[in-house]
N, C-alpha and C. Protein backbone atom coordinates (compact mmCIF):
# COMPACT_ATOMS: atom_id res chain seq x y z
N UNK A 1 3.00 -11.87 15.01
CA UNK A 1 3.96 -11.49 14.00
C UNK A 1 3.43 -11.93 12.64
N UNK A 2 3.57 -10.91 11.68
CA UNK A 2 3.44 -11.01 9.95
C UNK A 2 4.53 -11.17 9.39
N UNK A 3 4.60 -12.24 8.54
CA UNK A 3 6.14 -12.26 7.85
C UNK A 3 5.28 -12.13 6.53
N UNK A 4 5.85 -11.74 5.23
CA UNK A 4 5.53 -11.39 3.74
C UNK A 4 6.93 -12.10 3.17
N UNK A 5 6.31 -12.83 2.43
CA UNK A 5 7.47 -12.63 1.16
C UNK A 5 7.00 -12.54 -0.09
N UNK A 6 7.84 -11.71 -1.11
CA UNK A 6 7.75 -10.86 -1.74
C UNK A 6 8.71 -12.03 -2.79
N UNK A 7 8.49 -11.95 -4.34
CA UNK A 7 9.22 -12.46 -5.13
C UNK A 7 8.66 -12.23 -6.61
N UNK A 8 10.06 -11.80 -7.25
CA UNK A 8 9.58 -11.45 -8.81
C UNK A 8 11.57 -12.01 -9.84
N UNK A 9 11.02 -12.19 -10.63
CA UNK A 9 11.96 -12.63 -11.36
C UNK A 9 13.45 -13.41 -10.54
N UNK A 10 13.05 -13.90 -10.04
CA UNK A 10 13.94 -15.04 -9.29
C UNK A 10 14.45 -14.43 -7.90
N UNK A 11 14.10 -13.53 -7.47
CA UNK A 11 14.61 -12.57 -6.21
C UNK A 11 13.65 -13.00 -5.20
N UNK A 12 13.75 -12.75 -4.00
CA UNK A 12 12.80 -12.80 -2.78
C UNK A 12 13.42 -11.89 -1.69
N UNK A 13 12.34 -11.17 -1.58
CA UNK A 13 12.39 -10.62 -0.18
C UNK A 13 11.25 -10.53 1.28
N UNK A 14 11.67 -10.68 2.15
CA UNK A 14 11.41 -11.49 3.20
C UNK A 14 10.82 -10.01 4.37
N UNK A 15 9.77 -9.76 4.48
CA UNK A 15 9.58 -8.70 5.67
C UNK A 15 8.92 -9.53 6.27
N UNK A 16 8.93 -8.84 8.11
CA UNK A 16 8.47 -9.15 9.29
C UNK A 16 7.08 -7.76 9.73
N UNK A 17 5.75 -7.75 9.97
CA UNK A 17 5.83 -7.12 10.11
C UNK A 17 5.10 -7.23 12.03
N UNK A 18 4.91 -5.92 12.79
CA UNK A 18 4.58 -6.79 14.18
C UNK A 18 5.67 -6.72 15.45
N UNK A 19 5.74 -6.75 16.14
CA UNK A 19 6.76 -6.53 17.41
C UNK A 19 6.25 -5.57 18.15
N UNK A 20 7.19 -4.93 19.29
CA UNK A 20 7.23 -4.25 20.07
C UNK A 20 6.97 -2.75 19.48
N UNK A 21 5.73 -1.95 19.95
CA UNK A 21 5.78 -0.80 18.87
C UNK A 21 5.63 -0.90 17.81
N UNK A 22 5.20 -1.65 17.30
CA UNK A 22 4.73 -1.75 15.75
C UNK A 22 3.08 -1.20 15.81
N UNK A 23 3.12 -0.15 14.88
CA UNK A 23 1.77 -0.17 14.51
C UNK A 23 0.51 -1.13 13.74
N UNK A 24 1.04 -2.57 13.54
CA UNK A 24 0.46 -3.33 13.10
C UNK A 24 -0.38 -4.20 14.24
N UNK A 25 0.15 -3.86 15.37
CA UNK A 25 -0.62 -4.25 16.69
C UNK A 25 -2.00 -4.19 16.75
N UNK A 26 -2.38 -2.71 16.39
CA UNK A 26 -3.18 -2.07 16.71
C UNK A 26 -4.83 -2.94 15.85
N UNK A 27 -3.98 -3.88 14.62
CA UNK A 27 -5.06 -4.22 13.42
C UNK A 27 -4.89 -5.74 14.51
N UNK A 28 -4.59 -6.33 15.05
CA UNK A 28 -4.66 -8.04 15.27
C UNK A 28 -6.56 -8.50 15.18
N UNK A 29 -7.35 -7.58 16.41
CA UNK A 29 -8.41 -7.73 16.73
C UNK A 29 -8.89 -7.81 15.02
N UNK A 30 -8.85 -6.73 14.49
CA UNK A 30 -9.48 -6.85 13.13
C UNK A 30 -8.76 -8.34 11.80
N UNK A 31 -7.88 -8.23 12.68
CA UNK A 31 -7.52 -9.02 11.67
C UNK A 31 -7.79 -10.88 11.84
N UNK A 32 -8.23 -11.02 13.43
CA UNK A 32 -9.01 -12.25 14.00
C UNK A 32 -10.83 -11.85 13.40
N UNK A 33 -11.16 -11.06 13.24
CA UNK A 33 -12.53 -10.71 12.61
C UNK A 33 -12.70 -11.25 11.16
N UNK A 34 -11.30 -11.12 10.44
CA UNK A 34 -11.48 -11.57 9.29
C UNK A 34 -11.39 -10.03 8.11
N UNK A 35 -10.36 -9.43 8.31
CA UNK A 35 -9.93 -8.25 7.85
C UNK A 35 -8.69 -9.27 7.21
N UNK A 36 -8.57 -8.63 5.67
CA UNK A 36 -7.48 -9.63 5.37
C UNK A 36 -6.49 -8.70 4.95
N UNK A 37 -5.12 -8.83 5.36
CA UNK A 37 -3.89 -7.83 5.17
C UNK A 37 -3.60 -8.16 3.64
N UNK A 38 -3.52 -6.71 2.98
CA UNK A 38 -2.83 -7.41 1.69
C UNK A 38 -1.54 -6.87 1.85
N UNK A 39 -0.19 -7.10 1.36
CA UNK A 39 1.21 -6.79 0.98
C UNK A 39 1.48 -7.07 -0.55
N UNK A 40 1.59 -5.67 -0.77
CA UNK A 40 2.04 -5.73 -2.44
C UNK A 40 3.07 -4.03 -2.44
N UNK A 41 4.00 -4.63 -3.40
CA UNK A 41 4.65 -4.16 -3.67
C UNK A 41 5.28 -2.98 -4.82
N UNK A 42 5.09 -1.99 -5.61
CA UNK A 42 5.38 -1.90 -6.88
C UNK A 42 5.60 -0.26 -6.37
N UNK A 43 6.66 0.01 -7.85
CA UNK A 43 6.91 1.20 -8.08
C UNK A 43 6.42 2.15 -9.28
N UNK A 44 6.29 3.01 -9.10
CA UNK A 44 6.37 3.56 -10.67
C UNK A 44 5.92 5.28 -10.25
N UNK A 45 6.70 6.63 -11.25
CA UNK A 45 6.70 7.55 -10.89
C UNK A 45 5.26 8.44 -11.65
N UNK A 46 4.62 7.29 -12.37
CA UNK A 46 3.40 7.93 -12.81
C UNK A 46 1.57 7.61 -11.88
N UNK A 47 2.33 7.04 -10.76
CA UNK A 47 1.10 6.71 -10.18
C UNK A 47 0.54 7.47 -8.69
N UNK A 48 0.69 8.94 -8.89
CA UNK A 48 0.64 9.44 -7.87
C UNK A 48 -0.91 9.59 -7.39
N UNK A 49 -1.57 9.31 -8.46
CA UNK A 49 -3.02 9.37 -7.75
C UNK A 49 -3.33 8.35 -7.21
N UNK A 50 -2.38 7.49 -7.16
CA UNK A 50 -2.57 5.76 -6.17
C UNK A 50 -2.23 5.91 -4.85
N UNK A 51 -0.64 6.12 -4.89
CA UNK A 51 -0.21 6.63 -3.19
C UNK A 51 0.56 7.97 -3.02
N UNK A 52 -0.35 8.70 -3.72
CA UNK A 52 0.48 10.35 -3.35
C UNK A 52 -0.71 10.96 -2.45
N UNK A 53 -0.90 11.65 -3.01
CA UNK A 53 -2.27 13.33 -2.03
C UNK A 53 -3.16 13.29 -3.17
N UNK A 54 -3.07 13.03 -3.99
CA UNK A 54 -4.30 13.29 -4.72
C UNK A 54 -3.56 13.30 -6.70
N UNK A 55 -4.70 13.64 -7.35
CA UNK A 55 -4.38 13.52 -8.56
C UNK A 55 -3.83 14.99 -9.24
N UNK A 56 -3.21 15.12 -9.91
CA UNK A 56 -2.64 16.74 -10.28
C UNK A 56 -1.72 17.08 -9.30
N UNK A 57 -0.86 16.13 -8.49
CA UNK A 57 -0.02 16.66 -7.77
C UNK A 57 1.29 16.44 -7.62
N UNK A 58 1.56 15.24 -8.96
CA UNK A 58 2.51 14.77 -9.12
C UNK A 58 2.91 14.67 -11.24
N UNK A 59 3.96 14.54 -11.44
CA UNK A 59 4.39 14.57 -12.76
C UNK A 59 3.46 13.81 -13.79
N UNK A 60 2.49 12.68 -13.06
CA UNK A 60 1.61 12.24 -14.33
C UNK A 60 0.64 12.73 -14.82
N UNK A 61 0.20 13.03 -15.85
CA UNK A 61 -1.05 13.26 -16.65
C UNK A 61 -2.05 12.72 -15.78
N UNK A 62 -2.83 13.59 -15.46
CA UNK A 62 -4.37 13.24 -14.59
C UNK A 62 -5.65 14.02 -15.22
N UNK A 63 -6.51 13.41 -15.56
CA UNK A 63 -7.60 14.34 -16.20
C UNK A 63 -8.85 14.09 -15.06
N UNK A 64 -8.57 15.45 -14.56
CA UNK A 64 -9.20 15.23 -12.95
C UNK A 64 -10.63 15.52 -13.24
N UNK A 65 -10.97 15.57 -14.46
CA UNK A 65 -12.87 15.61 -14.57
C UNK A 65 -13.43 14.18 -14.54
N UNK A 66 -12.12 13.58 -14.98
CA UNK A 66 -12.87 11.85 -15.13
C UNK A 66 -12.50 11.41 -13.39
N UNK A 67 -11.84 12.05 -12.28
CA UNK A 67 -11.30 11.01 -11.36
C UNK A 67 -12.34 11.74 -10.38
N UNK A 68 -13.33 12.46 -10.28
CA UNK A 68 -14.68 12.72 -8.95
C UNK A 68 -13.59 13.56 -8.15
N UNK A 69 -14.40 13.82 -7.29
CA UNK A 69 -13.63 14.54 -5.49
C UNK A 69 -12.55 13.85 -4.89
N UNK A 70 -13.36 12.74 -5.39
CA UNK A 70 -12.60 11.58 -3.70
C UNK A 70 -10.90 11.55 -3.97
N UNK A 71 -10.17 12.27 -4.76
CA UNK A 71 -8.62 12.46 -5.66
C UNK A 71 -8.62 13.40 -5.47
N UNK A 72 -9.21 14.69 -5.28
CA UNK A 72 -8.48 16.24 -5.17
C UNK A 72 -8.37 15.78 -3.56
């Protein structure tokens, strides 16, 4: 089991991650190798070339000559 906690301006929040059916199972071996889990948190509606499909596919300005292939 992974527990995270998470804290910003006096708040905390507390995830588990791991159990029965958890797809985090699947990383343990790698993660006794020395694979290190990161947990981070953040929002924002201009960062779709971070965790969307690619760049130009969401409402932010992307100037997809400067961002290569590896973003379309």
């Amino acid at each position: 089991m992974v527990y995270a906690r998470l804290w910003q301006n006096g708040k905390t929040v507390m995830k588990q991650f791991g159990g029965v059916g958890s797809p985090v199972n699947s990383q343990w071996k790698n993660l006794a190798d020395g694979m290190v889990l990161v947990v981070d948190y953040w929002q924002s509606q201009n960062l779709n070339w971070l965790d969307g499909v690619g760049c130009g596919y969401g409402k932010e300005y992307c100037a997809v000559s400067y961002t290569g292939e590896m973003t379309r």
